[in-house]
Protein backbone atom coordinates (compact mmCIF):
# COMPACT_ATOMS: atom_id res chain seq x y z
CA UNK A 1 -45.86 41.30 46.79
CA UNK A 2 -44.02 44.01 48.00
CA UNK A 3 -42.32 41.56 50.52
CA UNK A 4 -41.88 39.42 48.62
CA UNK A 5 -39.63 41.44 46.15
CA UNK A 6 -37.95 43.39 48.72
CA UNK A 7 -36.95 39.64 50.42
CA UNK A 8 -35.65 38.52 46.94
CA UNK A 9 -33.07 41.65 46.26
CA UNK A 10 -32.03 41.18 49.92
CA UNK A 11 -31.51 37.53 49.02
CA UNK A 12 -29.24 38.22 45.66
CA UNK A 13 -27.34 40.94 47.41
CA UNK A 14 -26.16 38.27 50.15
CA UNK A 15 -25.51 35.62 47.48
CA UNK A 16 -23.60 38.33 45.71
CA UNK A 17 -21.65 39.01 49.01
CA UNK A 18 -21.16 35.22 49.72
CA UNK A 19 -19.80 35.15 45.91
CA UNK A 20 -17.54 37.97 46.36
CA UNK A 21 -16.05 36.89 49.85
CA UNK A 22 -15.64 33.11 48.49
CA UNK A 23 -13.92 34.10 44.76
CA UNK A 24 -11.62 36.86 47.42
CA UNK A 25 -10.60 33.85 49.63
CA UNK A 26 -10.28 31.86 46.34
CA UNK A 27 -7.96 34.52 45.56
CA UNK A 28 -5.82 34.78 48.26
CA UNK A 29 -5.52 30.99 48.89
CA UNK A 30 -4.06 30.86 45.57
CA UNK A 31 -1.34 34.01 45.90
CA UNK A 32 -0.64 31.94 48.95
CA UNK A 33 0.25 28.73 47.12
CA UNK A 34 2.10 30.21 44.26
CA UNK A 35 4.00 31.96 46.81
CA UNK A 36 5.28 29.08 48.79
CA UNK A 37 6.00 27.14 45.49
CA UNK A 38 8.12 29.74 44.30
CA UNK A 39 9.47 30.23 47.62
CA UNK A 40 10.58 26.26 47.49
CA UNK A 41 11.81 26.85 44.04
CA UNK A 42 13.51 29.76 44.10
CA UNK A 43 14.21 30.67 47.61
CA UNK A 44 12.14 33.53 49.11
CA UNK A 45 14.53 36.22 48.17
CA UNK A 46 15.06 35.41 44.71
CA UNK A 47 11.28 35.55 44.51
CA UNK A 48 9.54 38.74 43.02
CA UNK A 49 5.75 39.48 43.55
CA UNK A 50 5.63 39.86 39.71
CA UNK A 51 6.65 36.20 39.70
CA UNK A 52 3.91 35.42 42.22
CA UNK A 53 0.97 37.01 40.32
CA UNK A 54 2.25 35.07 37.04
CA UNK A 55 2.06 32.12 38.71
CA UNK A 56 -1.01 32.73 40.45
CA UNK A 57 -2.43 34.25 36.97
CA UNK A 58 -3.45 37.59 38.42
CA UNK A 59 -2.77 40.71 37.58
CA UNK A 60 0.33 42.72 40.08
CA UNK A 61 -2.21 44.83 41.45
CA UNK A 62 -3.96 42.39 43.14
CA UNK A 63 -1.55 41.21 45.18
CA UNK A 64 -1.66 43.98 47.19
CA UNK A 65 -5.18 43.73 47.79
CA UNK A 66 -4.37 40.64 50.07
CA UNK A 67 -0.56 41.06 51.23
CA UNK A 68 1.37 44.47 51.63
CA UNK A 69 4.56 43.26 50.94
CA UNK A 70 5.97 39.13 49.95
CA UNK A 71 7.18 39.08 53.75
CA UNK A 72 3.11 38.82 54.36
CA UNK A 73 3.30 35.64 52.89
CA UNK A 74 5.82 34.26 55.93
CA UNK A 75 3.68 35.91 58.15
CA UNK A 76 0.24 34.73 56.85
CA UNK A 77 2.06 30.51 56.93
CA UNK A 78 2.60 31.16 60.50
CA UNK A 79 -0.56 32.12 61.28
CA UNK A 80 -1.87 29.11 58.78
CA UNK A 81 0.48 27.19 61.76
CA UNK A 82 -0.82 28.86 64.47
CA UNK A 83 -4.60 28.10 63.36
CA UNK A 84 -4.32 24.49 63.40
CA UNK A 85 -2.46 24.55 67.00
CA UNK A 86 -5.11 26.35 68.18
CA UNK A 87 -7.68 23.71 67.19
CA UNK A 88 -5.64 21.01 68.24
CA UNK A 89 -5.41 22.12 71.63
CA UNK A 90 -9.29 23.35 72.28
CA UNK A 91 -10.16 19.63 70.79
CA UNK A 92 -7.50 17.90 72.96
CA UNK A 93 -9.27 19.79 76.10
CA UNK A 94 -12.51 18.47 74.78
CA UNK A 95 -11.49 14.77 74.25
CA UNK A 96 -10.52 12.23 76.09
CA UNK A 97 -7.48 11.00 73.38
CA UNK A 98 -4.17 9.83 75.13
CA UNK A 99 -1.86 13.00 75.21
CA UNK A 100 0.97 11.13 73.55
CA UNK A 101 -1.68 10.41 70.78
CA UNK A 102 -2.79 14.15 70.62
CA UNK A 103 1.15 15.24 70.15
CA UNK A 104 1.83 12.73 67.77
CA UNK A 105 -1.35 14.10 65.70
CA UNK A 106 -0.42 17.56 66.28
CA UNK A 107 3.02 17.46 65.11
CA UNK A 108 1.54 15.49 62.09
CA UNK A 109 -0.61 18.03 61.32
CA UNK A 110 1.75 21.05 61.80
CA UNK A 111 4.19 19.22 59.32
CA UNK A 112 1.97 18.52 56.11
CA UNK A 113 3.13 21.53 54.71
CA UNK A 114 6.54 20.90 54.80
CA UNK A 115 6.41 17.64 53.76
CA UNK A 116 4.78 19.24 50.28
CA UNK A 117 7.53 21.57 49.65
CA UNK A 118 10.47 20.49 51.66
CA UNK A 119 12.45 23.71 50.63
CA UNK A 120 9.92 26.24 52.36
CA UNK A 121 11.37 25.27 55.97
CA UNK A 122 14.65 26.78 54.52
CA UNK A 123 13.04 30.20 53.22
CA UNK A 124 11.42 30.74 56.37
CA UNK A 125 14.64 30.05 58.16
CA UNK A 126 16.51 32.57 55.26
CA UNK A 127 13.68 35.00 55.89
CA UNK A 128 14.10 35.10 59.36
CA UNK A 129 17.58 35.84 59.42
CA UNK A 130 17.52 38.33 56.67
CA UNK A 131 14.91 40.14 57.20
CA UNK A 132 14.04 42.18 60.63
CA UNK A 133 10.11 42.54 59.68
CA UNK A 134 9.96 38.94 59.40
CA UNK A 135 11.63 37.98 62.20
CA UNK A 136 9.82 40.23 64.66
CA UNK A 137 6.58 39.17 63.40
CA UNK A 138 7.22 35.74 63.46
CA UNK A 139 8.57 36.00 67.11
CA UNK A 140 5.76 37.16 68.29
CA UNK A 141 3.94 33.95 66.55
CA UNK A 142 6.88 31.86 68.23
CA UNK A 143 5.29 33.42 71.27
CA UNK A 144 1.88 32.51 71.04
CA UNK A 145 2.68 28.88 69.61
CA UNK A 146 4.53 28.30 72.68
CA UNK A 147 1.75 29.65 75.21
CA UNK A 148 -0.62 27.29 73.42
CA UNK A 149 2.03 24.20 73.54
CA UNK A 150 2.36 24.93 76.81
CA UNK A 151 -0.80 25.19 78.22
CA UNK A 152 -1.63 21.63 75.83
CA UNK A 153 1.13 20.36 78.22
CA UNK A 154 -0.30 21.41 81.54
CA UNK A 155 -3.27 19.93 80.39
CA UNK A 156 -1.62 16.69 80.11
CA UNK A 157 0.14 17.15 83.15
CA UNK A 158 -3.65 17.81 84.72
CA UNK A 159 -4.68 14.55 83.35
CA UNK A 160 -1.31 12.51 85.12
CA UNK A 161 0.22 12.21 81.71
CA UNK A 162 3.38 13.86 81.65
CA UNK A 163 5.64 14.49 84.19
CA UNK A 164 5.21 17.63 86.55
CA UNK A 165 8.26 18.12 88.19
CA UNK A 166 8.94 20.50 85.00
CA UNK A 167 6.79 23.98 84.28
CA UNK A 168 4.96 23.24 81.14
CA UNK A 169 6.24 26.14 79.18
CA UNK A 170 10.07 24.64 79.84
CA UNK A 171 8.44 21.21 78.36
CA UNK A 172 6.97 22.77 75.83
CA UNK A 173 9.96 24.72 74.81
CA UNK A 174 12.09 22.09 74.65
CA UNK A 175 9.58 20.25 72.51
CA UNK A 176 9.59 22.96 70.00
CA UNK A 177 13.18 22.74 69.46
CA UNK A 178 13.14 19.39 68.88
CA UNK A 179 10.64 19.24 66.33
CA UNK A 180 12.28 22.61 64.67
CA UNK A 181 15.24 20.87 64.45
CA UNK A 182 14.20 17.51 63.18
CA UNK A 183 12.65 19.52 60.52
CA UNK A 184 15.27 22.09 59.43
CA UNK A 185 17.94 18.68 59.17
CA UNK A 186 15.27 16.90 56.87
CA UNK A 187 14.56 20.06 54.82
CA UNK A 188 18.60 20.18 53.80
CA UNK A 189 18.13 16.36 52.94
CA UNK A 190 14.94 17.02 51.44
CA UNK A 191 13.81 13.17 51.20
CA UNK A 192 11.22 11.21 52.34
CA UNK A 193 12.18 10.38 55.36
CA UNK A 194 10.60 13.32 57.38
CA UNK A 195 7.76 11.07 58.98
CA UNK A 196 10.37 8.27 59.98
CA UNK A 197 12.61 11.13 61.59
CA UNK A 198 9.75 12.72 63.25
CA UNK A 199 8.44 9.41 64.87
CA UNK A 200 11.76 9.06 66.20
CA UNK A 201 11.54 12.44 67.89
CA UNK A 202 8.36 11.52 69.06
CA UNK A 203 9.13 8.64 70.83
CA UNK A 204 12.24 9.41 72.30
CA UNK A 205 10.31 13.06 73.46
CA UNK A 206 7.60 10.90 74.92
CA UNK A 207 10.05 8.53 76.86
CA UNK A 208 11.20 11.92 78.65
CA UNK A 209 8.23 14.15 79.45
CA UNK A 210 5.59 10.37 80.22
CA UNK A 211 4.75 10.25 83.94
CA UNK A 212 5.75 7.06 84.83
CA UNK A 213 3.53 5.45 87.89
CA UNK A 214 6.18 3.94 89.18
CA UNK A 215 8.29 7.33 90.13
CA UNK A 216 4.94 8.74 91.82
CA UNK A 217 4.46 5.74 94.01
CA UNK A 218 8.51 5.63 94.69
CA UNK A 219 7.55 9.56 96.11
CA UNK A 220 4.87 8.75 97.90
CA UNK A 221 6.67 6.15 99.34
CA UNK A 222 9.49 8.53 100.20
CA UNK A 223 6.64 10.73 101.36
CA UNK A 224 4.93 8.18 103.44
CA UNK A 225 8.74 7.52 105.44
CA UNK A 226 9.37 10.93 105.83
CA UNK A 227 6.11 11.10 107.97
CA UNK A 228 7.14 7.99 110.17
C-alpha cells in the first residue's frame, strides 16, 4: 500500500513537471510567433516587447522569463535555422538520397519561414546592421551553419557527387550567398515567386558544383598519358 501511494505522488509530480515544461514551451513558441509577426509588420525596431506580450496575450513580465532582451528573438530564429540544418545533414549522412535532392530539400526547408512572413528576411538584415549584439551573435551562427554546409558538401564530394577540385567550405560558402541573396531580392518584392526563384538558384548552383563523369575520365585520361 505504501508503494503503491508513494509510486502514485511520484507519478503526479512528473505529470505536473511534463505539464509545466509543455504549457513553458507553449509559452515561448508563442512570444516567438508574435514576435516575428510584428517583426514583419512593423519592422524589428519599431517593435516594443510590450507590443509582443499583447500580441502573445501575456503579461510583460513574462517575456523575460524566456528572452532577455527582443534581440533574443533574432537570435533564438537562427538557432530555429540552425536546428533543422543540423538534422538535415546527420539524415543526409544516414541516407542514401541524391545530394542534389538533399540540397534542394534543405534549402526548402530552411526557407518555410520566410515564405510565411516575407518581411522578417528584412528585419534580420535591419537587425544585423543596427545592432552590434545581434550581429555578433548571429555571426557566430553564420559560423556554425557554414561548418555544417560544408561538411554536407564533403560528404557529397565523398559520395562522387560534386566536384572536388574545390574545398567544401569555399562550395559551401558560395552556396550560402546565393541562397541569401535570392532571398533578401524576393523579400523586397515580397511575392510569390520565392520557390520559382529559388529553383532557379538551385539548378544553376547544381550545374556548377555536379561532378560530371566525363571531366574525371578526361583526367584520368590525362593521367594515364602522362605515365606513357
Amino acid at each position: 500500500m505504501a508503494c503503491s501511494t508513494h509510486c502514485e505522488g511520484a507519478a503526479r509530480k512528473t505529470g505536473a513537471a511534463s505539464r509545466r515544461v509543455r504549457r513553458s514551451a507553449e509559452l515561448r513558441e508563442r512570444l516567438f510567433r508574435a514576435a516575428l509577426a510584428l517583426f514583419g509588420k512593423k519592422g524589428f525596431a519599431q517593435t516594443t516587447v510590450e507590443d509582443i506580450t499583447e500580441a502573445a496575450d501575456v503579461g510583460k513580465g513574462t517575456f523575460f522569463n524566456y528572452f532577455p532582451t527582443k534581440e533574443h528573438i533574432l537570435m533564438a530564429f537562427g538557432e530555429m535555422q540552425l536546428g533543422k540544418l543540423e538534422a538535415i545533414v546527420r539524415d543526409a549522412q544516414q541516407s542514401d538520397l541524391p545530394m542534389q535532392d538533399v540540397l534542394r530539400m534543405l534549402v526548402l526547408r530552411m526557407t518555410e519561414e520566410p515564405i510565411r512572413n516575407p518581411a522578417i528576411v528584412r528585419a534580420l538584415l535591419l537587425a544585423n546592421l543596427s545592432s552590434v549584439h545581434v550581429r555578433g551573435a548571429m555571426l557566430r551562427i553564420h559560423d556554425r551553419n557554414r561548418a555544417l554546409l560544408g561538411k554536407l558538401i564533403r560528404h557529397g564530394q565523398e559520395r562522387s557527387e560534386i566536384r572536388t577540385d574545390l574545398p567544401a567550405e569555399e562550395i559551401a560558402q558560395v552556396w550560402r550567398q546565393t541562397i541569401f541573396g535570392t532571398l533578401l531580392f524576393w523579400s523586397l518584392a515580397g511575392d510569390a515567386s520565392l520557390t520559382e526563384r529559388i529553383e532557379q538558384s538551385l539548378n544553376i548552383l547544381w550545374s556548377g558544383i555536379a561532378s560530371h563523369p566525363s571531366a574525371h575520365s578526361t583526367k584520368r585520361r590525362k593521367k594515364a598519358g602522362d605515365k606513357e
